[in-house]
N, C-alpha and C. Protein backbone atom coordinates (compact mmCIF):
# COMPACT_ATOMS: atom_id res chain seq x y z
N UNK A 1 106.06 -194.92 -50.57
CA UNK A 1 106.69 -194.94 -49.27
C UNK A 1 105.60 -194.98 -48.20
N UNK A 2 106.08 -195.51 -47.49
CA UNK A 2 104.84 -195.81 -45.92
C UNK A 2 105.63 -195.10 -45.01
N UNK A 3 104.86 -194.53 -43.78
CA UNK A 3 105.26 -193.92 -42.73
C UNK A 3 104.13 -194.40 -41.90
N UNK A 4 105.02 -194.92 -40.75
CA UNK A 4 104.37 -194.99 -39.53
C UNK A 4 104.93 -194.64 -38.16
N UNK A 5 103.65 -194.26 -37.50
CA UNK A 5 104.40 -193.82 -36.17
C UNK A 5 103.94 -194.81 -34.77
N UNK A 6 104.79 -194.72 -34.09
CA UNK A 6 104.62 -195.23 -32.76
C UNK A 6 104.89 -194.75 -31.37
N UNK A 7 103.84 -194.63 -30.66
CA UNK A 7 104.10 -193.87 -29.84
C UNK A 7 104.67 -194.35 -28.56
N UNK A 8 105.35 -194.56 -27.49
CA UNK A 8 106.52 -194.30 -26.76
C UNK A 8 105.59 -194.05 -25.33
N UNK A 9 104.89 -194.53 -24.60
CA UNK A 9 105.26 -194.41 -22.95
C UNK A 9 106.23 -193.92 -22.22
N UNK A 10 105.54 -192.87 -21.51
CA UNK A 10 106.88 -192.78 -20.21
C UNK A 10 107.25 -191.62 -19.33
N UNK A 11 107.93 -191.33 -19.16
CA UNK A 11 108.34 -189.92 -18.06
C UNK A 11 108.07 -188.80 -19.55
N UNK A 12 108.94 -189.16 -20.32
CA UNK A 12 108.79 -188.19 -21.17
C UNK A 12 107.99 -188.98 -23.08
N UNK A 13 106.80 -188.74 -22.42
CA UNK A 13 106.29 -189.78 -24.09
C UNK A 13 106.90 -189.09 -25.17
N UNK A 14 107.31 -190.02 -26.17
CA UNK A 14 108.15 -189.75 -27.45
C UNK A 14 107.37 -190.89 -28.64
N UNK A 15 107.51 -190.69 -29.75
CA UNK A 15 107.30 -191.29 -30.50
C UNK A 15 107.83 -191.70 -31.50
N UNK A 16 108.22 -193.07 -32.08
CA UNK A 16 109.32 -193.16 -33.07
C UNK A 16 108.53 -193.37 -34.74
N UNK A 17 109.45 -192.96 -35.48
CA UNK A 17 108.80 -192.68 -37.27
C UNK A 17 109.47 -193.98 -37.98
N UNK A 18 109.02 -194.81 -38.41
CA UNK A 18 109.11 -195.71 -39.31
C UNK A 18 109.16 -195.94 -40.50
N UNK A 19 110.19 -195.95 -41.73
CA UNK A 19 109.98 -195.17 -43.33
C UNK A 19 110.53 -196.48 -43.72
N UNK A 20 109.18 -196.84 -44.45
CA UNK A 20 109.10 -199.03 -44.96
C UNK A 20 109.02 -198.13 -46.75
N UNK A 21 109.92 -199.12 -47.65
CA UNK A 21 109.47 -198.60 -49.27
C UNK A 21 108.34 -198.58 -49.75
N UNK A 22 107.18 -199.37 -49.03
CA UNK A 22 105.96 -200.12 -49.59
C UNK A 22 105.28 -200.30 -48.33
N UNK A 23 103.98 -200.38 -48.12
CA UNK A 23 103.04 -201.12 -47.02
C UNK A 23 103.17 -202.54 -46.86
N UNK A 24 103.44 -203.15 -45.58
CA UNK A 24 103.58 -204.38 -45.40
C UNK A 24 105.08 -204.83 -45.43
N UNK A 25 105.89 -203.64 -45.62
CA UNK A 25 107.32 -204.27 -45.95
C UNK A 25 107.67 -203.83 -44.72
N UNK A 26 109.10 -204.23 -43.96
CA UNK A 26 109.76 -203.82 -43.05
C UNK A 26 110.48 -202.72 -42.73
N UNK A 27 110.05 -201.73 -41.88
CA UNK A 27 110.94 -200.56 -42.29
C UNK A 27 112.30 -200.28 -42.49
N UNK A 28 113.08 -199.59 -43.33
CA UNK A 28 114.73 -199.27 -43.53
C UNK A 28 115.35 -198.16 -43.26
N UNK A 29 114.13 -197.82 -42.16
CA UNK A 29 114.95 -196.32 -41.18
C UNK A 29 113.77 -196.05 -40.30
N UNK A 30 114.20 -196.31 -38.90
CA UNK A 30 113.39 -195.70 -37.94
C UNK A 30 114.14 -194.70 -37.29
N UNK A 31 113.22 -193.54 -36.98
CA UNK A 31 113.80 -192.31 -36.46
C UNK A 31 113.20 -192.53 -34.46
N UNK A 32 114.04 -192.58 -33.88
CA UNK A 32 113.82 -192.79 -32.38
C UNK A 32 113.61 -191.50 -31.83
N UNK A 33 113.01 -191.41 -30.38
CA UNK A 33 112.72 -190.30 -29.81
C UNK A 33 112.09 -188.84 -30.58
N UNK A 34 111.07 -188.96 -30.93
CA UNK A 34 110.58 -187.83 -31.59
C UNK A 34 108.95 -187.17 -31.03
N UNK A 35 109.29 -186.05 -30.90
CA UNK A 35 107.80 -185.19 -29.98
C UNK A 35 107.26 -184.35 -31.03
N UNK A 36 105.76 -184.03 -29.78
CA UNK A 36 105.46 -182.55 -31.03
C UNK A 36 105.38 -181.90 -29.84
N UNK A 37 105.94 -180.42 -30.42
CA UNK A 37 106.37 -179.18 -29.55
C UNK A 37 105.56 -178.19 -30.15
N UNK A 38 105.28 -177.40 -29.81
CA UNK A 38 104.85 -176.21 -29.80
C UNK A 38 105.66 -174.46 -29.89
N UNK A 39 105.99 -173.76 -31.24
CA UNK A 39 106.43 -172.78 -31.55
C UNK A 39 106.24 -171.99 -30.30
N UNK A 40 106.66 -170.80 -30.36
CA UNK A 40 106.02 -169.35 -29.73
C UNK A 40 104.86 -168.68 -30.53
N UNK A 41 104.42 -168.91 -30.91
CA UNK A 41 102.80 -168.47 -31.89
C UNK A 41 101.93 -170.05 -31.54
N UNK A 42 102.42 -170.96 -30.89
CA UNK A 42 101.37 -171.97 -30.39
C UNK A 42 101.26 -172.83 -31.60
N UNK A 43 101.66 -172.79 -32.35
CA UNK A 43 101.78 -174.31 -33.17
C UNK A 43 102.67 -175.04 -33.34
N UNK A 44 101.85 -176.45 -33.67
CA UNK A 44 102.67 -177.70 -32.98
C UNK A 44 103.69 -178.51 -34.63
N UNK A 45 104.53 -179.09 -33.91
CA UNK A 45 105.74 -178.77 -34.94
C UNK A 45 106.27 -180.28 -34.66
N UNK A 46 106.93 -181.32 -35.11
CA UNK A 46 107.21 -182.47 -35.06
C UNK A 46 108.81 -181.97 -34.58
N UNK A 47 109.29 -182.37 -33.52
CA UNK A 47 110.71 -182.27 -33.35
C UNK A 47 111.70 -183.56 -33.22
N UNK A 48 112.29 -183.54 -34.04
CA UNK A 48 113.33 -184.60 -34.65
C UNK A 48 114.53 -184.66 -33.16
N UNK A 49 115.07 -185.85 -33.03
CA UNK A 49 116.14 -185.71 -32.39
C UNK A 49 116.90 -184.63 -32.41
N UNK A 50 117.86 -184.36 -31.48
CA UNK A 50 118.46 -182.91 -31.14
C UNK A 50 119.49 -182.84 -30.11
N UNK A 51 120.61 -181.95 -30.11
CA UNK A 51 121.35 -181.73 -28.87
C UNK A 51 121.55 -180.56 -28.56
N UNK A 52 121.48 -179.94 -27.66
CA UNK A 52 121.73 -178.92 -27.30
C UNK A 52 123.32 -178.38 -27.25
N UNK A 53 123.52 -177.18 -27.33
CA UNK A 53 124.96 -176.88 -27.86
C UNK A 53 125.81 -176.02 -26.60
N UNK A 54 126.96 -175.84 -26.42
CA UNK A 54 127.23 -175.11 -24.75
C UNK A 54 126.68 -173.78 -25.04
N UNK A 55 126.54 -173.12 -26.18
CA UNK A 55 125.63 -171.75 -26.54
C UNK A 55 124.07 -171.61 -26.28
N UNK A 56 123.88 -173.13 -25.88
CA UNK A 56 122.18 -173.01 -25.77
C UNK A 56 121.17 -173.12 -27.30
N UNK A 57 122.00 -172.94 -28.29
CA UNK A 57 121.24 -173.44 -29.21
C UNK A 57 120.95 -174.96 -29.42
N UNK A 58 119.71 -175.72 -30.33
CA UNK A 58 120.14 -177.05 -30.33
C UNK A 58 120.44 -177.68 -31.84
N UNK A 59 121.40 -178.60 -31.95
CA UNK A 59 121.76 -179.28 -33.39
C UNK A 59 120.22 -180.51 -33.26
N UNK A 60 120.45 -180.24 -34.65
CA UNK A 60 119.45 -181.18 -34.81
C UNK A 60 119.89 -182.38 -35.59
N UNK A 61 119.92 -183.79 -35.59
CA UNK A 61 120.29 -184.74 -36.11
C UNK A 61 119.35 -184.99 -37.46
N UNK A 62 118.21 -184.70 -37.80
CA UNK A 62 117.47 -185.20 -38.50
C UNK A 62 117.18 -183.75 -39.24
N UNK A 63 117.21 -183.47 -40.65
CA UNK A 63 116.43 -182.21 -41.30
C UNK A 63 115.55 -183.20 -42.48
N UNK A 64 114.55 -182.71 -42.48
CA UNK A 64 113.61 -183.02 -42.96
C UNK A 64 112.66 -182.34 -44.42
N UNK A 65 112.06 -182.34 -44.95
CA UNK A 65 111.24 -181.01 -45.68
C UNK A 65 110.10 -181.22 -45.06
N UNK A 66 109.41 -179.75 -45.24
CA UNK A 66 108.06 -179.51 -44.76
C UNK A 66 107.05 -180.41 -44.96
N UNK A 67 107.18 -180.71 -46.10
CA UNK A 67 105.96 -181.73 -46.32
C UNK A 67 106.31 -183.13 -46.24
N UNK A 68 107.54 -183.73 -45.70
CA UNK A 68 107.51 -184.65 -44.69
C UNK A 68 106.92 -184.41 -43.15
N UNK A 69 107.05 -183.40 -42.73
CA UNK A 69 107.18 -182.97 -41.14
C UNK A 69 105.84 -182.74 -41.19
N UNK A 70 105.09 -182.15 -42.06
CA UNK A 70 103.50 -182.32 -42.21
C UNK A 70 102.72 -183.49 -42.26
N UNK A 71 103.51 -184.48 -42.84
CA UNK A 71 103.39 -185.88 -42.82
C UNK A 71 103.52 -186.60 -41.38
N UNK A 72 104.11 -186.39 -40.89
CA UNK A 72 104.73 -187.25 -39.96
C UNK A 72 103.78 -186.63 -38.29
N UNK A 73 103.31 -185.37 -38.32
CA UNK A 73 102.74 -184.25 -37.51
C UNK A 73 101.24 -184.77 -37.65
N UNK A 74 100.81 -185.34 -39.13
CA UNK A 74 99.73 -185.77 -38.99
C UNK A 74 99.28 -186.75 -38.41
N UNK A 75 100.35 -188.12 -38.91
CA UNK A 75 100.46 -189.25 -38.32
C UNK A 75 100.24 -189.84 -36.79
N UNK A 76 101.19 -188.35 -36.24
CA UNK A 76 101.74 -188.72 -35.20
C UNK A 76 99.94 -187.84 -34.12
N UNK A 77 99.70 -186.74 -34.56
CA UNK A 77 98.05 -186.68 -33.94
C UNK A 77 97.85 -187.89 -33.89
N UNK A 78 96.96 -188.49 -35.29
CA UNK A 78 96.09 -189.74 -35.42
C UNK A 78 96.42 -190.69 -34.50
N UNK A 79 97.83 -190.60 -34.21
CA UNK A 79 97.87 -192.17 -33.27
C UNK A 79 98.32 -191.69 -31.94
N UNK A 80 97.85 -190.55 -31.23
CA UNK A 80 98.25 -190.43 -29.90
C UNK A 80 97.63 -191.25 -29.27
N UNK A 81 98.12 -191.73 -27.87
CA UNK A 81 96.68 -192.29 -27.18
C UNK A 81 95.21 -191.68 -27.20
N UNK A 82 94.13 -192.69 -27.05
CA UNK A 82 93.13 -191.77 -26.94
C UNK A 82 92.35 -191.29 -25.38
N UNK A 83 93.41 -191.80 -24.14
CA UNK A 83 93.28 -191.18 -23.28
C UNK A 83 93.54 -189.86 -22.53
N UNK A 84 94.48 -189.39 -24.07
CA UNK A 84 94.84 -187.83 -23.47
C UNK A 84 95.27 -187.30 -24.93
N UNK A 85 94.73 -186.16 -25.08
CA UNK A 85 94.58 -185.08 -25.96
C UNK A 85 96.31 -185.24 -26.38
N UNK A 86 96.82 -184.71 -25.78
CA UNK A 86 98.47 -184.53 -25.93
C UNK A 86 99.08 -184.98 -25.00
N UNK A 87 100.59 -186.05 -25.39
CA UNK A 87 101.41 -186.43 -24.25
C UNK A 87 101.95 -185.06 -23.28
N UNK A 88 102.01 -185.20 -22.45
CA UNK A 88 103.19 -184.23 -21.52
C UNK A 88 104.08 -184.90 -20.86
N UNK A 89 104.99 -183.90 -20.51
CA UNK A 89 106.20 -184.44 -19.47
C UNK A 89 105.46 -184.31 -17.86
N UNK A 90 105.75 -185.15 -17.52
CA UNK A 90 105.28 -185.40 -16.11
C UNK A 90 105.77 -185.01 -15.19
N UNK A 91 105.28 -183.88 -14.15
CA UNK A 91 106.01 -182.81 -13.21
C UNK A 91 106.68 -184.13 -12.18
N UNK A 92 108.32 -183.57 -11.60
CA UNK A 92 109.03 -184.69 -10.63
C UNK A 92 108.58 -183.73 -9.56
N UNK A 93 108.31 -184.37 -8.40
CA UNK A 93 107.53 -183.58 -7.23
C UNK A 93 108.98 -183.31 -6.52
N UNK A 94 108.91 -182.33 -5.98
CA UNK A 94 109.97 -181.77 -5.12
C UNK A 94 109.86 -181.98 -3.59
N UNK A 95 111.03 -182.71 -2.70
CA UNK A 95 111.03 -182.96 -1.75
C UNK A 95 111.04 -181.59 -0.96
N UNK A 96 110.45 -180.57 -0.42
CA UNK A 96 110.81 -179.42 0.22
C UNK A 96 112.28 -179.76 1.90
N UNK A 97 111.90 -181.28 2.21
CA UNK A 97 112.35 -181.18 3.30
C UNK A 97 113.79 -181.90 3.15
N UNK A 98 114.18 -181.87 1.62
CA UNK A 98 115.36 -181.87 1.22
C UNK A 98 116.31 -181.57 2.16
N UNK A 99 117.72 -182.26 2.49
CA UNK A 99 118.47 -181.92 3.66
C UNK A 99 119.92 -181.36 2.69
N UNK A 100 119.44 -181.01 1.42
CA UNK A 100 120.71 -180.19 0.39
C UNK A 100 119.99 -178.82 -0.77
């Protein structure tokens, strides 16, 4: 199996996972919108699509095993841009002189 990742430009950079049977073949499942996040103990964790629930928890569309998500966590380092350490979300500046 091949895995590849691609990484995603933008307000919020994301990166999508690509799972081809063989190298050179076309992939037969790409996983869209996917980040790496960071636990509460500071390590970084591949997060799969997701929705948030009216409880505030979130469903997750994609479960995975560890040693895919180790896979895919590695991948997805190796091919960040190499103009910045880690994507971030990009602060929206706040109008203060807002008239609402």
């Amino acid at each position: 199996m091949e895995v590849k990742v691609e990484w995603k430009e933008g307000t919020y950079p994301s990166f999508n996972v690509m799972i081809a049977s063989k190298e050179g073949k076309d992939p037969f499942l790409t996983i869209r919108g996917c980040a790496i996040r960071k636990n509460k103990n500071g390590e970084e964790f591949v997060s799969f699509p997701s929705k948030k629930q009216e409880n505030g928890e979130y469903w997750n569309h994609i479960m995975s095993s560890r040693e895919f998500n180790t896979t895919v966590l590695k991948k997805a380092q190796d091919a960040l841009p190499r103009d910045s350490s880690q994507p971030t979300r990009k602060k929206v500046e706040q109008d203060e002189d807002a008239p609402f």
